[in-house]
PDB file of N, CA and C in Angstrom:
ATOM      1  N   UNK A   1       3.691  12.880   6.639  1.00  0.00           N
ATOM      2  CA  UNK A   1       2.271  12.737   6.906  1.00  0.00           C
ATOM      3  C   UNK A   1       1.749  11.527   6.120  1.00  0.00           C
ATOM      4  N   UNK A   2       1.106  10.620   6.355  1.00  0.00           N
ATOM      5  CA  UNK A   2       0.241  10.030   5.839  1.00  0.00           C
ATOM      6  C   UNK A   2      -0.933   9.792   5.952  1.00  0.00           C
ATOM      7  N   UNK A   3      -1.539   9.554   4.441  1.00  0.00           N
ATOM      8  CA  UNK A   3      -2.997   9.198   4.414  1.00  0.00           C
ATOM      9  C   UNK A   3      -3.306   8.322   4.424  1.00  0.00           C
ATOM     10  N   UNK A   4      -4.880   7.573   4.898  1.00  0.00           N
ATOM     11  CA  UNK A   4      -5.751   6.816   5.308  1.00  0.00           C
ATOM     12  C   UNK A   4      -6.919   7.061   4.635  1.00  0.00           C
ATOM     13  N   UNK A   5      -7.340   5.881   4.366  1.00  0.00           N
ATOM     14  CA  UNK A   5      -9.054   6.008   4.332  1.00  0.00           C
ATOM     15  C   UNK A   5      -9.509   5.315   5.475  1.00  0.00           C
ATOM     16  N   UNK A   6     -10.822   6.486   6.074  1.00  0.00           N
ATOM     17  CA  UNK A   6     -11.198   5.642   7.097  1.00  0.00           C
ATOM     18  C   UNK A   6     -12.568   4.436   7.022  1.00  0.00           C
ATOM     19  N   UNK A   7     -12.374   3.736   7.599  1.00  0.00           N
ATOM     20  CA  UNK A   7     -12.926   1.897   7.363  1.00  0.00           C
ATOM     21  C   UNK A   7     -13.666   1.887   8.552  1.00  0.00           C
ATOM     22  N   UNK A   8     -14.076   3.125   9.324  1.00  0.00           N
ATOM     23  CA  UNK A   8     -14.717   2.626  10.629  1.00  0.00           C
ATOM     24  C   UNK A   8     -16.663   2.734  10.261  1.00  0.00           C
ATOM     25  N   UNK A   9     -17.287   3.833   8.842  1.00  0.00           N
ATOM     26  CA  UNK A   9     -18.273   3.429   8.535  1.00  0.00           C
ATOM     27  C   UNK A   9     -18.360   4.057   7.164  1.00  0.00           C
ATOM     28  N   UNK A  10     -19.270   4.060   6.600  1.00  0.00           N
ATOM     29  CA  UNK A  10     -19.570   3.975   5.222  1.00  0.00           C
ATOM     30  C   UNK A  10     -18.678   5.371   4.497  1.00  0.00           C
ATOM     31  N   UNK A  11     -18.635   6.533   5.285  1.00  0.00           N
ATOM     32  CA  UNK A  11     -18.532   7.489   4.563  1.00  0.00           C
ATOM     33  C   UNK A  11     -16.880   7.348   3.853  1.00  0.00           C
ATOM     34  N   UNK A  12     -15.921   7.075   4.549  1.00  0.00           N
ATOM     35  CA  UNK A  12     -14.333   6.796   4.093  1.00  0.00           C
ATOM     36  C   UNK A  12     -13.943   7.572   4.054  1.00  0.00           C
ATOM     37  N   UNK A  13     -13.843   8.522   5.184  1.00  0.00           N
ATOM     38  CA  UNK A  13     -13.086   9.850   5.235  1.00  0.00           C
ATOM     39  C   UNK A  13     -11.882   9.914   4.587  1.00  0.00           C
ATOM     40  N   UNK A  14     -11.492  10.693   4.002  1.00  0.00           N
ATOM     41  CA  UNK A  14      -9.672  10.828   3.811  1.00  0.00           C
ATOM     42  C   UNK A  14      -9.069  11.428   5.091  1.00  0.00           C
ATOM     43  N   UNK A  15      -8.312  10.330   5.833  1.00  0.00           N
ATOM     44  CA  UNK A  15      -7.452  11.106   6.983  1.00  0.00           C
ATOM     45  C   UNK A  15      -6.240  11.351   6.688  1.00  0.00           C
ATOM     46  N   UNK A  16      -5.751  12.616   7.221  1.00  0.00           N
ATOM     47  CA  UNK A  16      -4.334  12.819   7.210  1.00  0.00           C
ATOM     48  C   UNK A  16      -3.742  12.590   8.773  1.00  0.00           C
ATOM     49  N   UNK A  17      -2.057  11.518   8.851  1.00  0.00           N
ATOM     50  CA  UNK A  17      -2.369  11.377  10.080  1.00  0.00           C
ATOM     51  C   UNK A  17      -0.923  12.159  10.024  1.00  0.00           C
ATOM     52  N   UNK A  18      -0.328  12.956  10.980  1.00  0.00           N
ATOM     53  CA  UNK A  18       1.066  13.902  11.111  1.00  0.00           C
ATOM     54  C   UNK A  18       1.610  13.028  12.164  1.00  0.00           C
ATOM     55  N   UNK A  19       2.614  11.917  12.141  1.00  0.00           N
ATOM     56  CA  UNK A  19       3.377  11.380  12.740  1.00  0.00           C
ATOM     57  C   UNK A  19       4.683  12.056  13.336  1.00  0.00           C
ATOM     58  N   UNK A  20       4.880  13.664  12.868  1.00  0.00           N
ATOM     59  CA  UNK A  20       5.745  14.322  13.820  1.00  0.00           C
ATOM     60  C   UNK A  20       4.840  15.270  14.933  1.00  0.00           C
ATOM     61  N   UNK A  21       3.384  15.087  14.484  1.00  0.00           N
ATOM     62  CA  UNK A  21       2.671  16.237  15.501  1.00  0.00           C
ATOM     63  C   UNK A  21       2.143  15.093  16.352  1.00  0.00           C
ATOM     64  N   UNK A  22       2.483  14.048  17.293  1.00  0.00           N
ATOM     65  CA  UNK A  22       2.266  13.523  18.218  1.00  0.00           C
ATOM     66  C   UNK A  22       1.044  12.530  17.603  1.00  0.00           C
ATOM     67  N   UNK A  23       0.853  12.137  16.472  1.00  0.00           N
ATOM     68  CA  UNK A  23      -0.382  11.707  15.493  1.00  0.00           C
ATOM     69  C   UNK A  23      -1.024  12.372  15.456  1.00  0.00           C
ATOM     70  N   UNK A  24      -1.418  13.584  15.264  1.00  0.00           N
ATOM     71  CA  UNK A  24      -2.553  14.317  14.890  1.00  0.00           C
ATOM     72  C   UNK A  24      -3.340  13.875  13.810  1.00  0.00           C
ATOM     73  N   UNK A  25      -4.689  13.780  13.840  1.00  0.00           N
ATOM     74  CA  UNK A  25      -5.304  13.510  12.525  1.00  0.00           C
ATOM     75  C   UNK A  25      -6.557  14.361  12.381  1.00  0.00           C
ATOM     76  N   UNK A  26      -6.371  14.310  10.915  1.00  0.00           N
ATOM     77  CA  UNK A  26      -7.014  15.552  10.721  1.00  0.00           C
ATOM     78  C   UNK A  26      -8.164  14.974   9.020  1.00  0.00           C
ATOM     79  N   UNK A  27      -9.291  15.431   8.725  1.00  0.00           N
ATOM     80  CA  UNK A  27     -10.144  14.850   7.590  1.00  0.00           C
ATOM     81  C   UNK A  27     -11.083  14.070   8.028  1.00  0.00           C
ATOM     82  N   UNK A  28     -11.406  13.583   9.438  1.00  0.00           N
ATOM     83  CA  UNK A  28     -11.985  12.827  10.267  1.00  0.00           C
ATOM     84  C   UNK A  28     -13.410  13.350  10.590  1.00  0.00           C
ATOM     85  N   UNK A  29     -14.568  13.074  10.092  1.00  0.00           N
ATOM     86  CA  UNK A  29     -15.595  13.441  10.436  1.00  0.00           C
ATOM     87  C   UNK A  29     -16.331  13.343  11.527  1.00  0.00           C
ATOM     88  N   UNK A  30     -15.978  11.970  12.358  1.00  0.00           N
ATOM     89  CA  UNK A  30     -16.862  12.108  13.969  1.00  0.00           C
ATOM     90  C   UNK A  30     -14.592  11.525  14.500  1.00  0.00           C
ATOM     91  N   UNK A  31     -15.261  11.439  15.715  1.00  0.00           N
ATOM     92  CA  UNK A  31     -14.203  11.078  16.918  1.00  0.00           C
ATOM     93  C   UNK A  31     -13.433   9.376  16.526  1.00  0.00           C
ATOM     94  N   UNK A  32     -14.453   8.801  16.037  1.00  0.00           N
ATOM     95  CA  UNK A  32     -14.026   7.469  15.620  1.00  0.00           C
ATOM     96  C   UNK A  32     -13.171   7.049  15.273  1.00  0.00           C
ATOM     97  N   UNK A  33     -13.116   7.978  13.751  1.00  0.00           N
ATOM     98  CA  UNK A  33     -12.313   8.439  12.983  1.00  0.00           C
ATOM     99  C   UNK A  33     -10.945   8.845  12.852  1.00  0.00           C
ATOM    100  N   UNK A  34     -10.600   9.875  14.135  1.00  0.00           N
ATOM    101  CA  UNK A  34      -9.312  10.169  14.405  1.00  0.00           C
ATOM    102  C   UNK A  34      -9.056   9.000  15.575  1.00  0.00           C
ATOM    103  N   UNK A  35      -9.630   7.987  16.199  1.00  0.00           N
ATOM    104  CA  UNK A  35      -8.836   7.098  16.728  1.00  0.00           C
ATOM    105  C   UNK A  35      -8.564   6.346  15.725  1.00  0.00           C
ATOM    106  N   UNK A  36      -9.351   5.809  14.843  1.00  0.00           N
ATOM    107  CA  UNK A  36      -8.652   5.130  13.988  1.00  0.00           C
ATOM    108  C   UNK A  36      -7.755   5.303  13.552  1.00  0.00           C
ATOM    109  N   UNK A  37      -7.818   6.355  12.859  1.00  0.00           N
ATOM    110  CA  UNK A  37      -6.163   6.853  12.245  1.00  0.00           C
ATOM    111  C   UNK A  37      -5.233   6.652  12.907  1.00  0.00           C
ATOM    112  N   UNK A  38      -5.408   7.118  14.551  1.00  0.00           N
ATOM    113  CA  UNK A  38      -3.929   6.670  15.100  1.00  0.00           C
ATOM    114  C   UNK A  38      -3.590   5.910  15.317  1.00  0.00           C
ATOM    115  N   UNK A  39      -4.550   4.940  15.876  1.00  0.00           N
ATOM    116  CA  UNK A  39      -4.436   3.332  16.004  1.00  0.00           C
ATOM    117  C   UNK A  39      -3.690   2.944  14.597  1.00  0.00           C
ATOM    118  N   UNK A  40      -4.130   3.138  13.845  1.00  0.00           N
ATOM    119  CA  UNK A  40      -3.850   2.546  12.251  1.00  0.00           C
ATOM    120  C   UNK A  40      -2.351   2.904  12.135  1.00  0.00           C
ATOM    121  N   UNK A  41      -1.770   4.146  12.366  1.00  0.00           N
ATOM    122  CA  UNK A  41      -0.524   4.281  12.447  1.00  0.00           C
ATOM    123  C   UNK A  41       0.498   3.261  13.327  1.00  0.00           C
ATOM    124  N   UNK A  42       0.040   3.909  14.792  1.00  0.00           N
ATOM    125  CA  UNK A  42       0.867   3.503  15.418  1.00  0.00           C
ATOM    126  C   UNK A  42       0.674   1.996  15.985  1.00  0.00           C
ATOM    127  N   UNK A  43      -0.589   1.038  15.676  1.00  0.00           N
ATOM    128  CA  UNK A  43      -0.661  -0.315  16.693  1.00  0.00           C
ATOM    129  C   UNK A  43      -1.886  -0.582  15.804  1.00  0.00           C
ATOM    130  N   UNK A  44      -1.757  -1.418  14.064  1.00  0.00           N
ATOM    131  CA  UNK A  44      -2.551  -1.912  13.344  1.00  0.00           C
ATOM    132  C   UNK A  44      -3.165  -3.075  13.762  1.00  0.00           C
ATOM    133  N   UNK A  45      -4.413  -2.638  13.873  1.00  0.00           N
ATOM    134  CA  UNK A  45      -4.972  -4.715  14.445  1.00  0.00           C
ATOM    135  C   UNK A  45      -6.112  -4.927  13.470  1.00  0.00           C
ATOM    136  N   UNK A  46      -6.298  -6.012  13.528  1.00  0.00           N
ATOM    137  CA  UNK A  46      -7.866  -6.831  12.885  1.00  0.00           C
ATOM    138  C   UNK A  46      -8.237  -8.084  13.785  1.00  0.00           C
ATOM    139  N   UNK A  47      -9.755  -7.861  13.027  1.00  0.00           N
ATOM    140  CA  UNK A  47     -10.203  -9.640  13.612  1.00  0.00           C
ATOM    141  C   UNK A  47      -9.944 -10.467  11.976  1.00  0.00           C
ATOM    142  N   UNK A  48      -9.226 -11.560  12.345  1.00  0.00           N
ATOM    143  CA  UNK A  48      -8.815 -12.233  11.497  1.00  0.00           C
ATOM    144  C   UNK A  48     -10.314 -13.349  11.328  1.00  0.00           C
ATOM    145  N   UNK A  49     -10.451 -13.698  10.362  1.00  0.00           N
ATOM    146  CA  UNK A  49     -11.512 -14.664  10.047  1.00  0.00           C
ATOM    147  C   UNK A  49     -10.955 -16.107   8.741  1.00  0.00           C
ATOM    148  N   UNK A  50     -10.970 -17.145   8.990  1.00  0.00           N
ATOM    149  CA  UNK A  50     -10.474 -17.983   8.300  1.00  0.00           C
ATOM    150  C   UNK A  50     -11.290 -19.740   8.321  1.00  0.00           C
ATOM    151  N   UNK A  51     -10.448 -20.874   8.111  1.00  0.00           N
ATOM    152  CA  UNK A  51     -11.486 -21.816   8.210  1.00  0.00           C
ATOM    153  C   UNK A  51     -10.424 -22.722   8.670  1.00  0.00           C
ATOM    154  N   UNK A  52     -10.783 -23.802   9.210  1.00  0.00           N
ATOM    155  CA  UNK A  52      -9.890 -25.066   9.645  1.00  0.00           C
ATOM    156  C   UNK A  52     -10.539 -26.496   9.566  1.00  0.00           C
ATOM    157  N   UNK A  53      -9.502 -27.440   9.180  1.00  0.00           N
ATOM    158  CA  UNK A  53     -10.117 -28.993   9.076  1.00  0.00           C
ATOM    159  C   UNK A  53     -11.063 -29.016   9.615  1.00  0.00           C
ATOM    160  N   UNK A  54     -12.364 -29.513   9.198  1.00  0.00           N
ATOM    161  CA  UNK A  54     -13.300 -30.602  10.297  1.00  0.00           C
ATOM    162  C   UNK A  54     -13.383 -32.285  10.129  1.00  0.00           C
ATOM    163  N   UNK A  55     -13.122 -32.777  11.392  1.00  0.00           N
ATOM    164  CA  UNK A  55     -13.405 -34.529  10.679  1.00  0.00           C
ATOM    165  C   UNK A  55     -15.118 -34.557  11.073  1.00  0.00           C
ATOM    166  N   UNK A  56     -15.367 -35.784  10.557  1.00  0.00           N
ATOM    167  CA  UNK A  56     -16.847 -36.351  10.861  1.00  0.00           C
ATOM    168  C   UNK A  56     -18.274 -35.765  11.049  1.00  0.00           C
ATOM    169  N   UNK A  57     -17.821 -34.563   9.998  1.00  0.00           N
ATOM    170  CA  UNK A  57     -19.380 -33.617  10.043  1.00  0.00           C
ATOM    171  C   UNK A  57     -19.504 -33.740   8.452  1.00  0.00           C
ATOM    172  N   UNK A  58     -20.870 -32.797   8.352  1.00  0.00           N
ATOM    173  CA  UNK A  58     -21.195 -32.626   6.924  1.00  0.00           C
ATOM    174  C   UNK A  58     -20.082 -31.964   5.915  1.00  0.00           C
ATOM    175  N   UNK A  59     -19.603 -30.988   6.503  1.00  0.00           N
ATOM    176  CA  UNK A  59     -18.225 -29.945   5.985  1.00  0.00           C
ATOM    177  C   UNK A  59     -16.975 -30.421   5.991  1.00  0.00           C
ATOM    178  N   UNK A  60     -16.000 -30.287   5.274  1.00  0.00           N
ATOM    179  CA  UNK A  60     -14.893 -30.298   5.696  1.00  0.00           C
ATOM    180  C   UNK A  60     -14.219 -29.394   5.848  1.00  0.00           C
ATOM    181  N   UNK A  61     -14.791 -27.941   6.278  1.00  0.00           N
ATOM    182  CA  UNK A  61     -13.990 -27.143   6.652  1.00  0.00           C
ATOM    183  C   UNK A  61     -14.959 -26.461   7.691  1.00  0.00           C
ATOM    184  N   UNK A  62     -14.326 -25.655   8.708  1.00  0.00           N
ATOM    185  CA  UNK A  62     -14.957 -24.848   9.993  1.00  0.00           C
ATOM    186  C   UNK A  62     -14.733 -23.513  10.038  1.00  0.00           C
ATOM    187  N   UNK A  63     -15.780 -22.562   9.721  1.00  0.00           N
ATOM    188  CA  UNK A  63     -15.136 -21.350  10.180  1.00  0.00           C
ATOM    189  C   UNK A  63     -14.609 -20.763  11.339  1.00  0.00           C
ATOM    190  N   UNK A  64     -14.070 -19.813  11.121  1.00  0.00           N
ATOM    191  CA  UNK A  64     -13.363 -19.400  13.206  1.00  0.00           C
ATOM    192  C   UNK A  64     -12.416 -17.803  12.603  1.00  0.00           C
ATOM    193  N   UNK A  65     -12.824 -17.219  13.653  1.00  0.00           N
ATOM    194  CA  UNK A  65     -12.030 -16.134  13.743  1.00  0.00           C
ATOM    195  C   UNK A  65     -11.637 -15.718  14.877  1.00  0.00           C
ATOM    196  N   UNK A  66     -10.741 -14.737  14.771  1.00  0.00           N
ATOM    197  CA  UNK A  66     -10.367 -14.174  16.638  1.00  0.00           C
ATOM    198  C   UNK A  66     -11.727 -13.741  17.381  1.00  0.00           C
ATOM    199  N   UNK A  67     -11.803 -13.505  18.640  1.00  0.00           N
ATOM    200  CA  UNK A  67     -13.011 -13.255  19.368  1.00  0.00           C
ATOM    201  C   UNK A  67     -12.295 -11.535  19.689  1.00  0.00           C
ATOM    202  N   UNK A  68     -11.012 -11.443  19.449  1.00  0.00           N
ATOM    203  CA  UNK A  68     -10.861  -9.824  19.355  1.00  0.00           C
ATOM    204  C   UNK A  68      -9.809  -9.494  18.089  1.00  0.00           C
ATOM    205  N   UNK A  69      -9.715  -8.385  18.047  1.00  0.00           N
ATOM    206  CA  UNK A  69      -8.819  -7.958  16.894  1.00  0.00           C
ATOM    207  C   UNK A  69      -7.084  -7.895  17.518  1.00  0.00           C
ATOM    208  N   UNK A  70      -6.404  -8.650  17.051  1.00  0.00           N
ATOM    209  CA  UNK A  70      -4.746  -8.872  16.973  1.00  0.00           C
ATOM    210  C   UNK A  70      -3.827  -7.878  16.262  1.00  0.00           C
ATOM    211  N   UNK A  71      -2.537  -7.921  16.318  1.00  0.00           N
ATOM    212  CA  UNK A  71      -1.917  -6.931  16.028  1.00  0.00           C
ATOM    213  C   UNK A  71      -1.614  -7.651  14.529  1.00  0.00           C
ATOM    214  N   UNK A  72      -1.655  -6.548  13.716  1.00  0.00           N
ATOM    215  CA  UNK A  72      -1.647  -6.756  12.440  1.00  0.00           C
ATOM    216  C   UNK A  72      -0.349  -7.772  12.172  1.00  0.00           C
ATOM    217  N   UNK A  73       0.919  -7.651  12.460  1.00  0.00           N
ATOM    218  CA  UNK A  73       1.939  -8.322  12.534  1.00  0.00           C
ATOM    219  C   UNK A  73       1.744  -9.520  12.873  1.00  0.00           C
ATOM    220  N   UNK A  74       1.054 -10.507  13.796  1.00  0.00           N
ATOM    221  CA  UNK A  74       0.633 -11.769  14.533  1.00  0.00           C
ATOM    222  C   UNK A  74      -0.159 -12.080  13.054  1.00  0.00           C
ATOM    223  N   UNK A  75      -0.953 -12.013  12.058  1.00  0.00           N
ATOM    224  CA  UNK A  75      -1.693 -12.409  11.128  1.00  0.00           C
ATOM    225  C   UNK A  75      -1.374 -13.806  10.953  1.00  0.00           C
ATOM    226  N   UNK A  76      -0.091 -13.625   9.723  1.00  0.00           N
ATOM    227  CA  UNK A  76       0.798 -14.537   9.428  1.00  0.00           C
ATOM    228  C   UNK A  76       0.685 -15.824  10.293  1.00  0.00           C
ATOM    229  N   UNK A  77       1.580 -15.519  11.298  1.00  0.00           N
ATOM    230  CA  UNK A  77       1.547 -16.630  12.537  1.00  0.00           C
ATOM    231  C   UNK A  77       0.879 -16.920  12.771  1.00  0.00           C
ATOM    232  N   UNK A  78      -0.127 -16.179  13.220  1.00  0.00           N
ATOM    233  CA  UNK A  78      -1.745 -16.927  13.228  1.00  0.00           C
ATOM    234  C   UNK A  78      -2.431 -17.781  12.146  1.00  0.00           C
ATOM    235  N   UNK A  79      -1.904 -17.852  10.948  1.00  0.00           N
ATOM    236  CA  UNK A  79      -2.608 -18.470  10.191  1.00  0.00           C
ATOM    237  C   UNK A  79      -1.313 -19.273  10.156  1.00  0.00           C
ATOM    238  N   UNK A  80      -0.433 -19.728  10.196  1.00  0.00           N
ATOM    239  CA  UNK A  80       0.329 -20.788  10.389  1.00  0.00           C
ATOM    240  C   UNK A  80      -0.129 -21.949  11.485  1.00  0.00           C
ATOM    241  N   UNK A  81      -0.344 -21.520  12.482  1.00  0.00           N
ATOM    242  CA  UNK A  81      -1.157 -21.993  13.303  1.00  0.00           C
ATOM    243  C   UNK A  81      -2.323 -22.902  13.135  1.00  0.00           C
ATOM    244  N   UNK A  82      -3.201 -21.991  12.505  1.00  0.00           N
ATOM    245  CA  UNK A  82      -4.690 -22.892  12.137  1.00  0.00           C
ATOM    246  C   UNK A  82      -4.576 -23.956  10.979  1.00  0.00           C
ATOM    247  N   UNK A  83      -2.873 -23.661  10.049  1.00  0.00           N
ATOM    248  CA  UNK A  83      -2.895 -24.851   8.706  1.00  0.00           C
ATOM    249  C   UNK A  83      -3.016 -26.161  10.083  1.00  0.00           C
ATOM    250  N   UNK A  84      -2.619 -25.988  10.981  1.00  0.00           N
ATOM    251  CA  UNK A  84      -2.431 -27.454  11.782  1.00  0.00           C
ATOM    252  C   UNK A  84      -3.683 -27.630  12.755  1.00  0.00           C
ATOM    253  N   UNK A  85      -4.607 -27.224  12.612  1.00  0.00           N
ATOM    254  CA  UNK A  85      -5.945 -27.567  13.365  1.00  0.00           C
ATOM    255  C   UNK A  85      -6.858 -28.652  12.725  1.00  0.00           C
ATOM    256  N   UNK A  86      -7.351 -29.244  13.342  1.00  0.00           N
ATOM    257  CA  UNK A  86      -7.755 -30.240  12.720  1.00  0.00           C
ATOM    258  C   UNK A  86      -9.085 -30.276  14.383  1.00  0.00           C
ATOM    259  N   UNK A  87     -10.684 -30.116  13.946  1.00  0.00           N
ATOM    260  CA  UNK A  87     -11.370 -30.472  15.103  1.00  0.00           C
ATOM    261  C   UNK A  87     -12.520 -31.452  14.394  1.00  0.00           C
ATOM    262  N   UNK A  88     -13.115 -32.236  15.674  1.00  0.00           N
ATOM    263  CA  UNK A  88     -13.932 -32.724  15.190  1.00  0.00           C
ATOM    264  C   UNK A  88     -15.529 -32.817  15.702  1.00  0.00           C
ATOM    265  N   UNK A  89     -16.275 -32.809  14.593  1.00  0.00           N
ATOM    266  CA  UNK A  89     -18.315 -32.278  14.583  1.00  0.00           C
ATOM    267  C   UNK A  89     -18.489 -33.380  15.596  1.00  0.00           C
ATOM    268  N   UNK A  90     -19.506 -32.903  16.732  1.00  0.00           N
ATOM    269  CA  UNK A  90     -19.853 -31.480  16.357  1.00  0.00           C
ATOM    270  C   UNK A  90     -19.269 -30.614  17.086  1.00  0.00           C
ATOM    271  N   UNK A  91     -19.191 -29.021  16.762  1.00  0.00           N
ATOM    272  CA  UNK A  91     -19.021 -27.876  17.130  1.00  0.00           C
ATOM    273  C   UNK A  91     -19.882 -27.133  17.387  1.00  0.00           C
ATOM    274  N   UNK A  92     -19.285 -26.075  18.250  1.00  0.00           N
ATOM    275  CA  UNK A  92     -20.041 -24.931  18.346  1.00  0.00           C
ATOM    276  C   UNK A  92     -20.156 -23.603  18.308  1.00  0.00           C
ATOM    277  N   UNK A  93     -20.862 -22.529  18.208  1.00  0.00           N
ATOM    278  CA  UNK A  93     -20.783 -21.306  18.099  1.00  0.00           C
ATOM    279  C   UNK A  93     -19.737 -20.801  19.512  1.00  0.00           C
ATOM    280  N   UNK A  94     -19.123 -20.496  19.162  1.00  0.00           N
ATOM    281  CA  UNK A  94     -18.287 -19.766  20.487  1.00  0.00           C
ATOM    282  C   UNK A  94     -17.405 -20.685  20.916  1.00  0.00           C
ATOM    283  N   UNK A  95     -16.999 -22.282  20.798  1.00  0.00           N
ATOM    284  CA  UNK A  95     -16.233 -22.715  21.054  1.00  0.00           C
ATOM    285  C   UNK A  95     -14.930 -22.169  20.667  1.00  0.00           C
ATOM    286  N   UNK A  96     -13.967 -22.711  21.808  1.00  0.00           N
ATOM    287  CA  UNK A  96     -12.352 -21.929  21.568  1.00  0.00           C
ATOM    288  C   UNK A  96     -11.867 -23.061  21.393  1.00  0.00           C
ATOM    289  N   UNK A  97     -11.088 -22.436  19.818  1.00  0.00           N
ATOM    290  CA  UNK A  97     -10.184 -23.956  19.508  1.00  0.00           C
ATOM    291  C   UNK A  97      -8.445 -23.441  19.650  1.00  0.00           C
ATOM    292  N   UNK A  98      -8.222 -22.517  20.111  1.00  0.00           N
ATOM    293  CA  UNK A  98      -7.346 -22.155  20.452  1.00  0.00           C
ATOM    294  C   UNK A  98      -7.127 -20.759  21.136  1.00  0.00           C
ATOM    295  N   UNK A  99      -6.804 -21.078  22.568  1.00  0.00           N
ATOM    296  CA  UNK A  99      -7.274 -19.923  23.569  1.00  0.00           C
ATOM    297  C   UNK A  99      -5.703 -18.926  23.360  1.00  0.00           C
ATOM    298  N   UNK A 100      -5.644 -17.837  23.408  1.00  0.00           N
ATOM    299  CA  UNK A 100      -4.379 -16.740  23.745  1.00  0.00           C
ATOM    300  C   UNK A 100      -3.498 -17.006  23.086  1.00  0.00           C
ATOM    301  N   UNK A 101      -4.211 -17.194  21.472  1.00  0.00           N
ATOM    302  CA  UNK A 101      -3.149 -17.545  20.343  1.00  0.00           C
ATOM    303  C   UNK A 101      -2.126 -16.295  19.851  1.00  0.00           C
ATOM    304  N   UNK A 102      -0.859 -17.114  19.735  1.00  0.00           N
ATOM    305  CA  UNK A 102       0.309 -16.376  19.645  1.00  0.00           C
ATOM    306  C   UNK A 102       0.869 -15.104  20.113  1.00  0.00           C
ATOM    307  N   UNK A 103       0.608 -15.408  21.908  1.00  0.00           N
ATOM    308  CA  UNK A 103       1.029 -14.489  22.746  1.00  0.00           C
ATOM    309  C   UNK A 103       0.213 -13.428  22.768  1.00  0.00           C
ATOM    310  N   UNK A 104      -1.480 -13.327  22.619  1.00  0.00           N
ATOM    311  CA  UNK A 104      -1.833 -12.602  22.477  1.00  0.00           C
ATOM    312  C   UNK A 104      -3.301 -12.778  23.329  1.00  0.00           C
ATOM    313  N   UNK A 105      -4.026 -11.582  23.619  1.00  0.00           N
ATOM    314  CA  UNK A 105      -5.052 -12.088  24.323  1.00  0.00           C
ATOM    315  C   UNK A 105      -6.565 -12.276  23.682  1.00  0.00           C
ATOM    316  N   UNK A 106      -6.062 -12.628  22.101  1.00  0.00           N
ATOM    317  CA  UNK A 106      -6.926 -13.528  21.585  1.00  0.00           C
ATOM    318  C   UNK A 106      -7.757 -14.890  21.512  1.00  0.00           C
ATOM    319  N   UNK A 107      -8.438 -15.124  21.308  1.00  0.00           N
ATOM    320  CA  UNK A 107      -9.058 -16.762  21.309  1.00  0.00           C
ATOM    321  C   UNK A 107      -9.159 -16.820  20.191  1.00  0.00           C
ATOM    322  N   UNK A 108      -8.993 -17.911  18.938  1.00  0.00           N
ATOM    323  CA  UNK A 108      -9.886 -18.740  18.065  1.00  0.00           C
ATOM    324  C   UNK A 108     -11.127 -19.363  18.035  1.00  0.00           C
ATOM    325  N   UNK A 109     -12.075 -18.209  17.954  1.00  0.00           N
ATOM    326  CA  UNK A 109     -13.336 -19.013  18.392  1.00  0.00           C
ATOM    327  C   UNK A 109     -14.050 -19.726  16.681  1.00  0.00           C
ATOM    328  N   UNK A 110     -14.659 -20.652  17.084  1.00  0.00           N
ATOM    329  CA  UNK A 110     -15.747 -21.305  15.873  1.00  0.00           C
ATOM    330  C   UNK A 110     -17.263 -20.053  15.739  1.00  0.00           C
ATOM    331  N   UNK A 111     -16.856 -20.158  14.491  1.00  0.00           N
ATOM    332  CA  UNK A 111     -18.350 -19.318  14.284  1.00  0.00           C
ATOM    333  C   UNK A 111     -19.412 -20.053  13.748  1.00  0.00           C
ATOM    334  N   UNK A 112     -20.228 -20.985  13.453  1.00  0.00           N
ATOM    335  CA  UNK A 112     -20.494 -21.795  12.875  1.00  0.00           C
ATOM    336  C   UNK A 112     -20.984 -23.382  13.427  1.00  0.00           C
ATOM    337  N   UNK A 113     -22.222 -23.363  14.126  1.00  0.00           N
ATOM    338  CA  UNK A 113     -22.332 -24.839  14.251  1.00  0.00           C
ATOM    339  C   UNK A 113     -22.525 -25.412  13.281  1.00  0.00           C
ATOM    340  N   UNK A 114     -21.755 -26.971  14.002  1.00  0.00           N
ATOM    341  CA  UNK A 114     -21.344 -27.863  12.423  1.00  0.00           C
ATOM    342  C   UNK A 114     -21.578 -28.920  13.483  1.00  0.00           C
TER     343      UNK A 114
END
């Protein structure tokens, strides 16, 4: 069995998740809760958030994160990826600086006009 804290809102349930009872989870105060847990077990994702070169603006750096959450495993690679980005001002909110990054049906979007 393993435990979790849950991260979906303030309270941080303690979940227990039973990986021989088909994921059962159990300590979960609304419904949210026990998807998380299983998700969290079996298929970990996030929205990754990070920054990349900018030339010829005020900044020299751009924020950008995924426009969805990736499988926890892709992280890494994904940020291997963005050491080699390099865009240039101006930008925009929602621009994709890299569409269905690393086999995934993520975008790199800019958060941040610059």
């Amino acid at each position: 069995m393993k435990e979790l804290v849950c991260i979906v809102c303030p309270k941080g349930c303690r979940l227990h998740v039973d990986e021989e009872n088909n994921y059962a989870v159990t300590g979960n105060s609304c419904p949210r809760g026990a998807e998380y847990g299983h998700n969290e077990i079996k298929n970990p994702t996030r929205v990754l958030t990070s920054t990349v070169k900018l030339n010829g603006g005020l900044y020299r750096r751009c924020p950008v994160k995924t426009d969805i959450a990736v499988p926890k495993a892709k992280l890494m690679e994904i940020m291997k990826l963005l050491n080699h980005v390099e865009l240039t001002a101006p930008v925009k909110i929602g621009q994709v600086v890299i569409p269905m990054v690393a086999g995934t049906n993520a975008n790199i979007v800019v958060t941040k006009n610059l």
